[in-house]
N, C-alpha and C. Protein backbone atom coordinates (compact mmCIF):
# COMPACT_ATOMS: atom_id res chain seq x y z
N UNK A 1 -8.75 -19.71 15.94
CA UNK A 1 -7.79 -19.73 14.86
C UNK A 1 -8.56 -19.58 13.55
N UNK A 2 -8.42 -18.59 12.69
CA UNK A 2 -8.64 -18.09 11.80
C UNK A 2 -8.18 -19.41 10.38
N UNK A 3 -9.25 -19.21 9.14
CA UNK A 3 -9.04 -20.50 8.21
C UNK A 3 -7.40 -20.01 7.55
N UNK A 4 -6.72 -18.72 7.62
CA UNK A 4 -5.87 -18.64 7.21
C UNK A 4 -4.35 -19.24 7.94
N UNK A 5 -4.71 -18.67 8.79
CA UNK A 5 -3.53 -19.47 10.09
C UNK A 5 -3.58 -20.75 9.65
N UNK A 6 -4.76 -21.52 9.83
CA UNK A 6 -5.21 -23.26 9.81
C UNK A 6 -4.08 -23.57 8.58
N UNK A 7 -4.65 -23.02 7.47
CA UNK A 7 -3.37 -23.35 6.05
C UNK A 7 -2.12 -22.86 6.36
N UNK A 8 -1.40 -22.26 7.26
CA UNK A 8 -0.21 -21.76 7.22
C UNK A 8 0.62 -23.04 8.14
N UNK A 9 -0.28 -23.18 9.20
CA UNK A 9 0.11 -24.52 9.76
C UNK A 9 0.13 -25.52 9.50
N UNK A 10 -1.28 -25.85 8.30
CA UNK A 10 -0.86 -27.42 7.79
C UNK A 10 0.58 -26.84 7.10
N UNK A 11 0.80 -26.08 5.84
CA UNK A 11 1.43 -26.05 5.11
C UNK A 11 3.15 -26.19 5.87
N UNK A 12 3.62 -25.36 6.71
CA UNK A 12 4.34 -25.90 7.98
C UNK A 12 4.82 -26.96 8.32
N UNK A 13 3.55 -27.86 8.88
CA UNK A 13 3.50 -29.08 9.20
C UNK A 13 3.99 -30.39 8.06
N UNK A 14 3.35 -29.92 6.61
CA UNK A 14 4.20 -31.33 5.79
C UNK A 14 5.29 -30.57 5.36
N UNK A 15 5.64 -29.42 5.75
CA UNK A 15 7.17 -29.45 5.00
C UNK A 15 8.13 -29.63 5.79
N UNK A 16 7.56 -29.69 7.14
CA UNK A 16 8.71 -30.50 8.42
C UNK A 16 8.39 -31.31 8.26
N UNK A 17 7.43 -32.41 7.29
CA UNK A 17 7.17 -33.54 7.63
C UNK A 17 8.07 -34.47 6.52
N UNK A 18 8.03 -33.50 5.50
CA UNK A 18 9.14 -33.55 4.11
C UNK A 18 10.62 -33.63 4.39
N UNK A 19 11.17 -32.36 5.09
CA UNK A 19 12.11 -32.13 5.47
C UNK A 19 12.66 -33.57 6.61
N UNK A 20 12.00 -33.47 7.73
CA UNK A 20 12.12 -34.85 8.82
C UNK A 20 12.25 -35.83 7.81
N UNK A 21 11.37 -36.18 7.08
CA UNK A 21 11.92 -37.67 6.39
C UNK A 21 13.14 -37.44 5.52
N UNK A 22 13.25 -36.57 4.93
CA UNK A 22 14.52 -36.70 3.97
C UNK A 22 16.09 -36.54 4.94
N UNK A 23 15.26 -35.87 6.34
CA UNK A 23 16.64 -36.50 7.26
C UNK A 23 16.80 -37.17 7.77
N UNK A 24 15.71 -38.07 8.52
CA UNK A 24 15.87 -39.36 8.26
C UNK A 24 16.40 -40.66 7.69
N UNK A 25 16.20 -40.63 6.59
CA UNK A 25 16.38 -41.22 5.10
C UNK A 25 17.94 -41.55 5.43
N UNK A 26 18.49 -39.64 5.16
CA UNK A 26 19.82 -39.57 5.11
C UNK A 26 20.57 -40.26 5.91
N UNK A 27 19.96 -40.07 7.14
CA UNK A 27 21.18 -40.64 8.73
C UNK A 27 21.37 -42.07 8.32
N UNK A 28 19.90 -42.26 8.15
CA UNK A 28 20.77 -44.16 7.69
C UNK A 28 21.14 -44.27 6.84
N UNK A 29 21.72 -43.56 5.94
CA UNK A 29 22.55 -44.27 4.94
C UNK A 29 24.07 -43.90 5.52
N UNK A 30 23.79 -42.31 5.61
CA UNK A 30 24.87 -41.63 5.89
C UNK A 30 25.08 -41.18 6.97
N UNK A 31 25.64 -41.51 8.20
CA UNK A 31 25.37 -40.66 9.14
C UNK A 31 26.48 -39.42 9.23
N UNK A 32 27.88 -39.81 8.87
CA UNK A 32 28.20 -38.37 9.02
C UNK A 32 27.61 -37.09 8.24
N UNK A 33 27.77 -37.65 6.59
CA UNK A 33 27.03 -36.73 5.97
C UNK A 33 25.93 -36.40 6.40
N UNK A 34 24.63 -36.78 7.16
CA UNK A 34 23.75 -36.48 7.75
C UNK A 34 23.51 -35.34 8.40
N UNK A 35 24.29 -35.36 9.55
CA UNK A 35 24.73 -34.22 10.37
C UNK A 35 25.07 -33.32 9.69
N UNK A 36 25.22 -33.10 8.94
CA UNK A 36 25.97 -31.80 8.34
C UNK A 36 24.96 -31.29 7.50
N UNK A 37 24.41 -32.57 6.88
CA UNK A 37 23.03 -32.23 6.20
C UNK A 37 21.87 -31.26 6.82
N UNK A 38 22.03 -31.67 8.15
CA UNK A 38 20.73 -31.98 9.01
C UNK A 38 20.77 -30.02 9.69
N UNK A 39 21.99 -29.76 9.54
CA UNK A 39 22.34 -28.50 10.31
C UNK A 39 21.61 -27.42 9.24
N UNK A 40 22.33 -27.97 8.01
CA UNK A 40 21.96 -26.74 6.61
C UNK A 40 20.46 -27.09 6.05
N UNK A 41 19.60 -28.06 6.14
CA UNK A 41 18.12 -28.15 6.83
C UNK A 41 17.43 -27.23 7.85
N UNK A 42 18.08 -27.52 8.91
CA UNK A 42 17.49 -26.56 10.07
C UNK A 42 17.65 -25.00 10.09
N UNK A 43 18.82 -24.49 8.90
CA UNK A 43 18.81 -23.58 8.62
C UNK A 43 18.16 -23.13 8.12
N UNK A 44 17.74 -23.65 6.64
CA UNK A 44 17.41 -23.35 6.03
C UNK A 44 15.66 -23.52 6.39
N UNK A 45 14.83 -24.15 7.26
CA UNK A 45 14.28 -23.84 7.93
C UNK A 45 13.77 -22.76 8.84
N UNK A 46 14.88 -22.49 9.58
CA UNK A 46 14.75 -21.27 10.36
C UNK A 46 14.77 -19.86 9.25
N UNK A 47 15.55 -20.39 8.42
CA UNK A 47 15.42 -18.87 7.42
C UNK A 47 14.34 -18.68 7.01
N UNK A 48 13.10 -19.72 6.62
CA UNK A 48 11.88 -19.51 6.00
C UNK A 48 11.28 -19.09 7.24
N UNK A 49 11.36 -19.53 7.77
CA UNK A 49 10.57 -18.93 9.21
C UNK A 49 10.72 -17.62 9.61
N UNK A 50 11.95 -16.86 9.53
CA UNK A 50 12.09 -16.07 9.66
C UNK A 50 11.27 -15.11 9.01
N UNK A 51 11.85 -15.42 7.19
CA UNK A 51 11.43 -14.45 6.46
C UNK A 51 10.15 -14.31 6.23
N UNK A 52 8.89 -15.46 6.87
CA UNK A 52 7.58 -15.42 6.94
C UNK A 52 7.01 -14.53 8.00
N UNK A 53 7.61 -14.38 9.20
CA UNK A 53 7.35 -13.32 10.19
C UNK A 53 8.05 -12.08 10.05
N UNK A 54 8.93 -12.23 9.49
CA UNK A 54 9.43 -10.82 9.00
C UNK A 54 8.52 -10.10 7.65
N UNK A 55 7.69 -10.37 7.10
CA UNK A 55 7.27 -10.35 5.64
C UNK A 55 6.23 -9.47 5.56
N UNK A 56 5.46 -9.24 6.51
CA UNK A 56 4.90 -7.86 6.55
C UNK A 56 5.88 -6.18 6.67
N UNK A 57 6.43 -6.92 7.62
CA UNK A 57 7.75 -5.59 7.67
C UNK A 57 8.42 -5.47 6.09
N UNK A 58 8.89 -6.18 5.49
CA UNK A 58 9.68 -6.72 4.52
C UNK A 58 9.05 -6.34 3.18
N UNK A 59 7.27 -6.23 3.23
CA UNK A 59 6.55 -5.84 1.98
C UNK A 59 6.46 -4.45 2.37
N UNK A 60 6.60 -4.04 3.93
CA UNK A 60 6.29 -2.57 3.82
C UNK A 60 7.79 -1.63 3.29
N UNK A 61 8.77 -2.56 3.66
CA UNK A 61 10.33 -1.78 2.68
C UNK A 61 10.53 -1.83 1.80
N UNK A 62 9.74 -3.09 1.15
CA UNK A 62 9.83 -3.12 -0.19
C UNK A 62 8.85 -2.57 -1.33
N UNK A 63 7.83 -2.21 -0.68
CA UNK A 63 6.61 -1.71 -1.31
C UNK A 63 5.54 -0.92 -0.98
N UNK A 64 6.61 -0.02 -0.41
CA UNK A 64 5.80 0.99 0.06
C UNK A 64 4.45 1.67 -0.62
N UNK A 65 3.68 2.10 0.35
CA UNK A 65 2.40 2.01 -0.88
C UNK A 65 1.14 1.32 -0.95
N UNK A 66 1.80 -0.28 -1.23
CA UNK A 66 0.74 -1.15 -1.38
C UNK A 66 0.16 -1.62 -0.66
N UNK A 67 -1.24 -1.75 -0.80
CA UNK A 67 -2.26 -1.95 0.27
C UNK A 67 -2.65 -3.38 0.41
N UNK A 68 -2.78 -3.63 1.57
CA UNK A 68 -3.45 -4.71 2.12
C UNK A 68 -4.97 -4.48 2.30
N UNK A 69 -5.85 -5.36 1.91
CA UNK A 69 -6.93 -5.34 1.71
C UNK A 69 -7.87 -6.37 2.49
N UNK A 70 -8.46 -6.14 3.41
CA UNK A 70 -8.47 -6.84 4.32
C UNK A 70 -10.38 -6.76 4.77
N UNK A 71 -11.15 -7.11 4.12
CA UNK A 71 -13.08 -6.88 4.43
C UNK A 71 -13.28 -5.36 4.01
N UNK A 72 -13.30 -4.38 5.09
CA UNK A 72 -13.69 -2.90 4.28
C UNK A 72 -12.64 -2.21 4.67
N UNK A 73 -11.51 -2.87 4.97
CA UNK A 73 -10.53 -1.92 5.46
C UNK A 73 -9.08 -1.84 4.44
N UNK A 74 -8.15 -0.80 4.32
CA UNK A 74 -7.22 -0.90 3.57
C UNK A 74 -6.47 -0.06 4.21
N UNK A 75 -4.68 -1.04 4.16
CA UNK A 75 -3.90 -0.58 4.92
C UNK A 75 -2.73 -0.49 4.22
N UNK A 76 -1.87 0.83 4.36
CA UNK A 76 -0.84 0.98 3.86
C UNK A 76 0.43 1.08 4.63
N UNK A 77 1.44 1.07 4.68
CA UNK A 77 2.86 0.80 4.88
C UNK A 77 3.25 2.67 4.53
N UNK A 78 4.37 2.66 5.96
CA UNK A 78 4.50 4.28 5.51
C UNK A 78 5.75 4.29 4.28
N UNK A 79 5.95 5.35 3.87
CA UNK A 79 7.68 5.44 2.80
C UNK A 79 8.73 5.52 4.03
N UNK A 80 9.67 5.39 3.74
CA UNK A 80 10.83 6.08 4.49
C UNK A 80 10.59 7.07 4.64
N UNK A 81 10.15 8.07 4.35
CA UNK A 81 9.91 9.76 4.45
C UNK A 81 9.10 9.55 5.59
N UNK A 82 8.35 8.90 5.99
CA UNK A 82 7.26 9.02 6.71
C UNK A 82 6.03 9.13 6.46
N UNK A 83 5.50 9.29 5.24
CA UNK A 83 4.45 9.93 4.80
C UNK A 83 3.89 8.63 3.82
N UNK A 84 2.45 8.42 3.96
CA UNK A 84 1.42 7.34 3.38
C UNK A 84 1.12 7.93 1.66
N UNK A 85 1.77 7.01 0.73
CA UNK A 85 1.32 7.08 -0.54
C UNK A 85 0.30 5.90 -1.13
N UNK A 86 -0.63 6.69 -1.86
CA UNK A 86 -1.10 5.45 -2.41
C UNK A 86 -1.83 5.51 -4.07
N UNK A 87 -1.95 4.26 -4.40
CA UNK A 87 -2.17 4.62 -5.70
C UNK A 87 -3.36 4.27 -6.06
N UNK A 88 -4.12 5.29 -6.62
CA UNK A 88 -5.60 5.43 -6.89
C UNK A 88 -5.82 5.53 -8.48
N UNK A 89 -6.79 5.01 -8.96
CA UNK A 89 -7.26 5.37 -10.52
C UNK A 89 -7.87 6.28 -10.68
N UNK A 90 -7.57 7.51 -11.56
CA UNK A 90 -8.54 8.41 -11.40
C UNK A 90 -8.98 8.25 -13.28
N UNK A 91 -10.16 8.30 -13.31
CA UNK A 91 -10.74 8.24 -14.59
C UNK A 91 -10.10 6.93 -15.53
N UNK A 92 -9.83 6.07 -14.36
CA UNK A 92 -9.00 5.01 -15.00
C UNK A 92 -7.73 5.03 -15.34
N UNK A 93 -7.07 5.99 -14.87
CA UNK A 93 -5.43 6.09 -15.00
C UNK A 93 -4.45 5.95 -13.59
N UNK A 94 -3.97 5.25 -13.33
CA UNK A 94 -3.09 4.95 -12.01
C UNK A 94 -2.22 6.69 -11.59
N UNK A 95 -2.96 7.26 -10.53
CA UNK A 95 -2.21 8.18 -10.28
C UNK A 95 -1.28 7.96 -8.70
N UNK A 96 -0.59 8.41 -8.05
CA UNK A 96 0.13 8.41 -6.89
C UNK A 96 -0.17 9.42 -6.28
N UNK A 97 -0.68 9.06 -4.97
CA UNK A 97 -1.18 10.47 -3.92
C UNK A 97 0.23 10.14 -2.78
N UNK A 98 -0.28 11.58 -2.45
CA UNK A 98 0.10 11.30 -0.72
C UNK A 98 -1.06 11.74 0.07
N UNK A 99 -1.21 10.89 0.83
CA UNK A 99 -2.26 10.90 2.26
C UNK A 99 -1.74 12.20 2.84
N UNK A 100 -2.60 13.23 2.63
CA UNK A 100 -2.85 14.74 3.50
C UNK A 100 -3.64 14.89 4.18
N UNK A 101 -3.76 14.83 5.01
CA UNK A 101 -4.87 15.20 6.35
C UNK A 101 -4.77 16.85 6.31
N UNK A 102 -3.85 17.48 5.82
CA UNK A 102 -4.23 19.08 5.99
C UNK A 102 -4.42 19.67 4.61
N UNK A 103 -4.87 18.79 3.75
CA UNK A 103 -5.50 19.24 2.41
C UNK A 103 -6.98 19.18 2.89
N UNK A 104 -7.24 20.36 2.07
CA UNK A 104 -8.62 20.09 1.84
C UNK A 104 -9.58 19.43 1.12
N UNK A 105 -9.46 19.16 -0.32
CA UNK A 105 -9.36 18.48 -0.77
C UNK A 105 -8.31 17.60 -1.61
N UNK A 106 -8.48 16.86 -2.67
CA UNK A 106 -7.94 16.25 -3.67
C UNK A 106 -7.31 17.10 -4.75
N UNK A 107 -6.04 17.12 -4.31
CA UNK A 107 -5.23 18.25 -5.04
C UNK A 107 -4.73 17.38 -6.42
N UNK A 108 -4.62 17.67 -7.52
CA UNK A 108 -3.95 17.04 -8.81
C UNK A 108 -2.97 17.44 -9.10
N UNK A 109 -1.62 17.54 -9.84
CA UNK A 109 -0.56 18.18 -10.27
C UNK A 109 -1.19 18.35 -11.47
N UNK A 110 -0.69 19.47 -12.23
CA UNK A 110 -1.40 19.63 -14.17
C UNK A 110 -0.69 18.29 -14.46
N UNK A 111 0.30 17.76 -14.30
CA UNK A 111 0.78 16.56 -15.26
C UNK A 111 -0.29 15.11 -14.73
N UNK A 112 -0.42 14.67 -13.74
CA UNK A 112 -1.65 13.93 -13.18
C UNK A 112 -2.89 13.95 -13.97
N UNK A 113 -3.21 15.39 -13.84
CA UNK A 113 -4.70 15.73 -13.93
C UNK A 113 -4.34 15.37 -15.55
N UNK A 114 -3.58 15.86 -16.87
CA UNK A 114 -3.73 15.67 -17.74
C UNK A 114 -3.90 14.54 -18.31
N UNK A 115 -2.79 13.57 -17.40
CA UNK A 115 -2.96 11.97 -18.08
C UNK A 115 -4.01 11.22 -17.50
N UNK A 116 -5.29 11.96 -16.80
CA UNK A 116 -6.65 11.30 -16.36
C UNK A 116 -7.38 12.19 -16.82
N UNK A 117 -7.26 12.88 -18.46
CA UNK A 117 -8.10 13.31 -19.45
C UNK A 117 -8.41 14.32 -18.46
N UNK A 118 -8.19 15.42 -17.75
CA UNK A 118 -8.77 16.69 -17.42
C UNK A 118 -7.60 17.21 -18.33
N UNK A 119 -8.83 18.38 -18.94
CA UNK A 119 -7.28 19.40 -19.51
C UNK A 119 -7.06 20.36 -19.31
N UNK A 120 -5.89 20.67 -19.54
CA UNK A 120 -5.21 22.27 -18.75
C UNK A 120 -6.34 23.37 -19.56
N UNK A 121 -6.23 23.85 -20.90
CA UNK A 121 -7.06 24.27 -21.53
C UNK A 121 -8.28 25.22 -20.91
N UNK A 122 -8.81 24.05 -21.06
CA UNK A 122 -10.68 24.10 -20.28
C UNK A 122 -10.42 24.46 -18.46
N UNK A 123 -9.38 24.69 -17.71
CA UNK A 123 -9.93 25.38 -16.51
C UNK A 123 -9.28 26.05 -16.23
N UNK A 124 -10.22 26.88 -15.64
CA UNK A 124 -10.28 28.25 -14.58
C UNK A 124 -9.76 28.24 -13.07
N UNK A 125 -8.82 28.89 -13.09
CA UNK A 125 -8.04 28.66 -11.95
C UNK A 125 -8.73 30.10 -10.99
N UNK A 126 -9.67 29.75 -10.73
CA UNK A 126 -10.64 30.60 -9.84
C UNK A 126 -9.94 30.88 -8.27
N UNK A 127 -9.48 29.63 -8.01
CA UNK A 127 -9.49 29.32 -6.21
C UNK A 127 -8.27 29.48 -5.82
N UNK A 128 -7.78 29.64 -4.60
CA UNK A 128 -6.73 30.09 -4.57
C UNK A 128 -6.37 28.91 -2.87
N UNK A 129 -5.28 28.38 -3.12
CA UNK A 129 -4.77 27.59 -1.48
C UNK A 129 -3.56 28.15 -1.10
N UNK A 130 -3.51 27.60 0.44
CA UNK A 130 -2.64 28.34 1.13
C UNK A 130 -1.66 27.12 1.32
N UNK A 131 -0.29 27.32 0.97
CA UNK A 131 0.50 25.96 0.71
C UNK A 131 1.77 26.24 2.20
N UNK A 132 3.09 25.32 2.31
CA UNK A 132 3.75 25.69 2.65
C UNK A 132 5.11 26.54 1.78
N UNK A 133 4.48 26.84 0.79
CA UNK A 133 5.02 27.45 -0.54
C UNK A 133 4.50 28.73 -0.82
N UNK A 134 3.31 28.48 0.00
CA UNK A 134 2.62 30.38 -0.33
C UNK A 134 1.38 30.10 -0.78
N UNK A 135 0.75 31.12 -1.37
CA UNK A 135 -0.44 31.16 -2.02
C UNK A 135 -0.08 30.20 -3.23
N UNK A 136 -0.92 29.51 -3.68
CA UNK A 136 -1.41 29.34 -5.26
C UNK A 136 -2.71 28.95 -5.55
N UNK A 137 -2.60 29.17 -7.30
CA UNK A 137 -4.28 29.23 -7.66
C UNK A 137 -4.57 27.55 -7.65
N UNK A 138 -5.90 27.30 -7.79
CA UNK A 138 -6.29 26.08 -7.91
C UNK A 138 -7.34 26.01 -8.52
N UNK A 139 -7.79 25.16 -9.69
CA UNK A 139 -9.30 24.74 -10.65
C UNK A 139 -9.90 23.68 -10.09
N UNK A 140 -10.92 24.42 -9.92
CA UNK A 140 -12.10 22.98 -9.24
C UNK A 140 -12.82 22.24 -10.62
N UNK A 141 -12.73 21.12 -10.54
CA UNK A 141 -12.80 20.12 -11.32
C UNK A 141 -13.92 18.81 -10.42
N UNK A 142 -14.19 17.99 -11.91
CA UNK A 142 -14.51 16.81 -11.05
C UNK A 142 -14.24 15.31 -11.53
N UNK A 143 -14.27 14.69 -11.12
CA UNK A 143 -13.66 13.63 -11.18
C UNK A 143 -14.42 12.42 -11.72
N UNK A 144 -14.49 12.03 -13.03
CA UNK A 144 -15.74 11.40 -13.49
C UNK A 144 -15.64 9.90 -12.48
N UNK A 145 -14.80 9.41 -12.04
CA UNK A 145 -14.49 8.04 -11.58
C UNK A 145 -13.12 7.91 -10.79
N UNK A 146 -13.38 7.63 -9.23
CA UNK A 146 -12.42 7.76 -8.55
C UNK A 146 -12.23 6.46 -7.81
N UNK A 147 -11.08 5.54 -7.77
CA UNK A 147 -11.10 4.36 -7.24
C UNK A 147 -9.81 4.22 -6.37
N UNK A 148 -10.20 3.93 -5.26
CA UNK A 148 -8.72 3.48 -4.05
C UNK A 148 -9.42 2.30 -3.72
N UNK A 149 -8.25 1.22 -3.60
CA UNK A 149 -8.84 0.01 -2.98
C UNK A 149 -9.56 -0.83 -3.81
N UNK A 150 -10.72 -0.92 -3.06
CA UNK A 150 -11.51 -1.79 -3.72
C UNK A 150 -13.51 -0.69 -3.99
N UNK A 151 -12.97 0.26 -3.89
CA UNK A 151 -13.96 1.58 -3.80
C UNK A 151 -13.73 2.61 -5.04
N UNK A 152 -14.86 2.44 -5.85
CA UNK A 152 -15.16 3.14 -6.63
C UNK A 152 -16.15 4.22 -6.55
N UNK A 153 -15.49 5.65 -6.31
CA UNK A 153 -16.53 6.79 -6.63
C UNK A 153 -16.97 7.55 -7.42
N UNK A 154 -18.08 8.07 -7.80
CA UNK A 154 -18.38 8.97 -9.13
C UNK A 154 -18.34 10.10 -8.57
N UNK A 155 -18.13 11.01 -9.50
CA UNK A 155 -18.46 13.00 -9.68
C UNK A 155 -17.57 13.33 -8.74
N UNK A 156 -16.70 12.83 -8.38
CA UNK A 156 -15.87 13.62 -7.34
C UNK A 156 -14.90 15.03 -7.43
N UNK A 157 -15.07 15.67 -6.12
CA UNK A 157 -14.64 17.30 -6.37
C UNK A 157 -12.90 17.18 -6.09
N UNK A 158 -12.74 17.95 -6.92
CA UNK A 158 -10.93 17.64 -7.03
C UNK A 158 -10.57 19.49 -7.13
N UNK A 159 -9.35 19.54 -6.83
CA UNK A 159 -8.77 20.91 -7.75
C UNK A 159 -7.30 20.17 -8.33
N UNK A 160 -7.15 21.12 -9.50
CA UNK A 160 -5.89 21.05 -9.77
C UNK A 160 -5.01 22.10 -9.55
N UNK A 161 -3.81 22.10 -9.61
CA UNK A 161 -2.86 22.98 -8.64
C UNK A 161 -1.95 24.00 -9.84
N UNK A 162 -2.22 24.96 -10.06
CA UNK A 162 -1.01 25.77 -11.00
C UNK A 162 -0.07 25.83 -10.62
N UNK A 163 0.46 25.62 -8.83
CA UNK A 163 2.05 25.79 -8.76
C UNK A 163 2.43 24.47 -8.84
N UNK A 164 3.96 24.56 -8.62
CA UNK A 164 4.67 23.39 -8.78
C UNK A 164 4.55 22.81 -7.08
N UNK A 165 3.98 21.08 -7.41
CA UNK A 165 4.22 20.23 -6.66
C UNK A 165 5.01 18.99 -7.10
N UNK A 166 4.91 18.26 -5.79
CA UNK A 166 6.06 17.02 -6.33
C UNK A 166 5.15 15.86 -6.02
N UNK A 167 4.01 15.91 -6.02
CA UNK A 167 2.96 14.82 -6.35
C UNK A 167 1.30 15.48 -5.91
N UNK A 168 0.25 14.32 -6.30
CA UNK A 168 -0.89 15.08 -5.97
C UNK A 168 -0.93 14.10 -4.79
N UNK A 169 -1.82 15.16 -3.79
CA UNK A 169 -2.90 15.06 -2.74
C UNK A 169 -4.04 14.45 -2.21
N UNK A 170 -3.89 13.74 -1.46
CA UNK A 170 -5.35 12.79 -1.45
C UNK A 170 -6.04 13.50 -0.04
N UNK A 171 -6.84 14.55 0.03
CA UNK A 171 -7.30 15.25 1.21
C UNK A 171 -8.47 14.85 1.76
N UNK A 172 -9.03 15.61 2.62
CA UNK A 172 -9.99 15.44 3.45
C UNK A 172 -11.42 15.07 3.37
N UNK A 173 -11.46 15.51 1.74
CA UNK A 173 -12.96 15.49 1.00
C UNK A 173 -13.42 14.43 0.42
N UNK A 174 -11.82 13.80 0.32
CA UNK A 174 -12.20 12.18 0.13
C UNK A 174 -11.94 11.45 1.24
N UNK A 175 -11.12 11.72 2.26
CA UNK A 175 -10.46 10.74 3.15
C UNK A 175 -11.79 11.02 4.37
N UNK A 176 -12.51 11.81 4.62
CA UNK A 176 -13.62 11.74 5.26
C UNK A 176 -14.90 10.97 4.80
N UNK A 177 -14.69 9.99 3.64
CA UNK A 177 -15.17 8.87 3.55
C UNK A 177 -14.78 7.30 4.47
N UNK A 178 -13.69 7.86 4.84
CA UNK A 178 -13.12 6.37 5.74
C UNK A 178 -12.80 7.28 7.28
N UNK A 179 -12.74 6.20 8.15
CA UNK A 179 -12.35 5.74 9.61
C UNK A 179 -10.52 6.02 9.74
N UNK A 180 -9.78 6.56 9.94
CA UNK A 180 -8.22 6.67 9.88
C UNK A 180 -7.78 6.60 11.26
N UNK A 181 -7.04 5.04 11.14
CA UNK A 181 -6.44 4.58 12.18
C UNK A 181 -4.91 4.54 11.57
N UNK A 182 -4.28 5.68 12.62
CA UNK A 182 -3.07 5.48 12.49
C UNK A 182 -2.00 4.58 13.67
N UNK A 183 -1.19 3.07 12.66
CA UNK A 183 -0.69 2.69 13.65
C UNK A 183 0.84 2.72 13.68
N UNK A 184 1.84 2.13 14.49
CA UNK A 184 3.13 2.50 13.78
C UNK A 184 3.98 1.86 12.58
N UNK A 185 3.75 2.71 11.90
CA UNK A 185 4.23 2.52 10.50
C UNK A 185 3.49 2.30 9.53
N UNK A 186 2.00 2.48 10.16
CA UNK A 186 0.52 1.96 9.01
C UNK A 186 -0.45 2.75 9.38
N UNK A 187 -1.06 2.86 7.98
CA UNK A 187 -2.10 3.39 8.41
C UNK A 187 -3.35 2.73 7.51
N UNK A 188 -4.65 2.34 8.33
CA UNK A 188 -5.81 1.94 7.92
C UNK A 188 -6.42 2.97 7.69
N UNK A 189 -6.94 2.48 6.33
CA UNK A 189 -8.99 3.14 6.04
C UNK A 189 -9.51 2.47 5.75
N UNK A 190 -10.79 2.52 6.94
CA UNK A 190 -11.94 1.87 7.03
C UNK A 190 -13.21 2.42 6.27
N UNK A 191 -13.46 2.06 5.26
CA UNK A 191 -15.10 2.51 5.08
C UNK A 191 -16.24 2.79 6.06
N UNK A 192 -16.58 4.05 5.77
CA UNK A 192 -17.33 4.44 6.69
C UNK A 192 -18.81 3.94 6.15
């Protein structure tokens, strides 16, 4: 048994121990009122219980996205869509990816890339990707400071995207830094 479990059970343990005495208490003074007491107690019991084993499920509907952070590993909760988002700092600005395994790399939208100080301006849309949209061009860029988790990287190779997308890309050039265990409805990265 793990030191976290250990606190989940004391904590458990005096609030049935709280709860038991204050029904206690009650029966002898009151016993009908008691009973009636004693039912909307045990409810209200079972509801915390519930919503404590339900609560991983419950953060992944409610917050899709957010990672659990767990030694070198980080785990996300899928969207309803199906698909793993997560939110990374790039140059110190909170951007929103989606987890692409068939990107190649770290794709940016121009609106992304601009509010993490790359500017439209200054690049050359040299490169060209193959989308489910068709061809479009793409600027290889780099990334002065890239952070997911609890992992901070420097100089990282990015492109940004001239066509229209509906978010940026977190691809292969970074995600081949971690271990990807996909489970149902989650997915871990492990530092490699």
């Amino acid at each position: 048994m793990d030191s976290d479990t250990l606190m989940r059970f004391i904590y458990l343990a005096i609030l049935l121990m709280a709860v038991g005495g204050s029904v206690f208490v009650s029966i002898r003074r009151a016993p009908g009122r008691s009973a009636q007491s004693f039912v909307i107690w045990v409810l209200l019991f079972l509801g915390l219980a519930a919503a404590y084993g339900l609560w991983p499920d419950l953060r992944r509907s409610l917050m899709p996205g957010a990672a659990q952070i767990t030694g070198q590993s980080v785990t996300y909760g899928a969207n309803e869509d199906g698909h793993f988002y997560v939110e990374a700092l790039v140059n110190g600005v909170s951007v929103r990816f989606v987890i692409d395994t068939g990107a190649s790399d770290i794709v940016l939208t121009r609106e992304d890339a601009a509010r993490a100080g790359v500017s439209a301006d200054g690049l050359s849309f040299t490169g060209s990707a193959q989308t489910a949209n068709g061809v479009v061009r793409t600027a290889p860029v780099r990334i002065k400071t890239f952070a997911l988790g609890p992992w901070e990287d420097g100089d990282v190779r990015a492109s940004v995207n001239d066509g229209q997308m509906g978010g940026s890309l977190l691809g292969m050039s970074y995600l081949s830094r971690f271990t990807l265990t996909l489970g149902e409805g989650s997915l871990e990265l492990t530092r490699k």
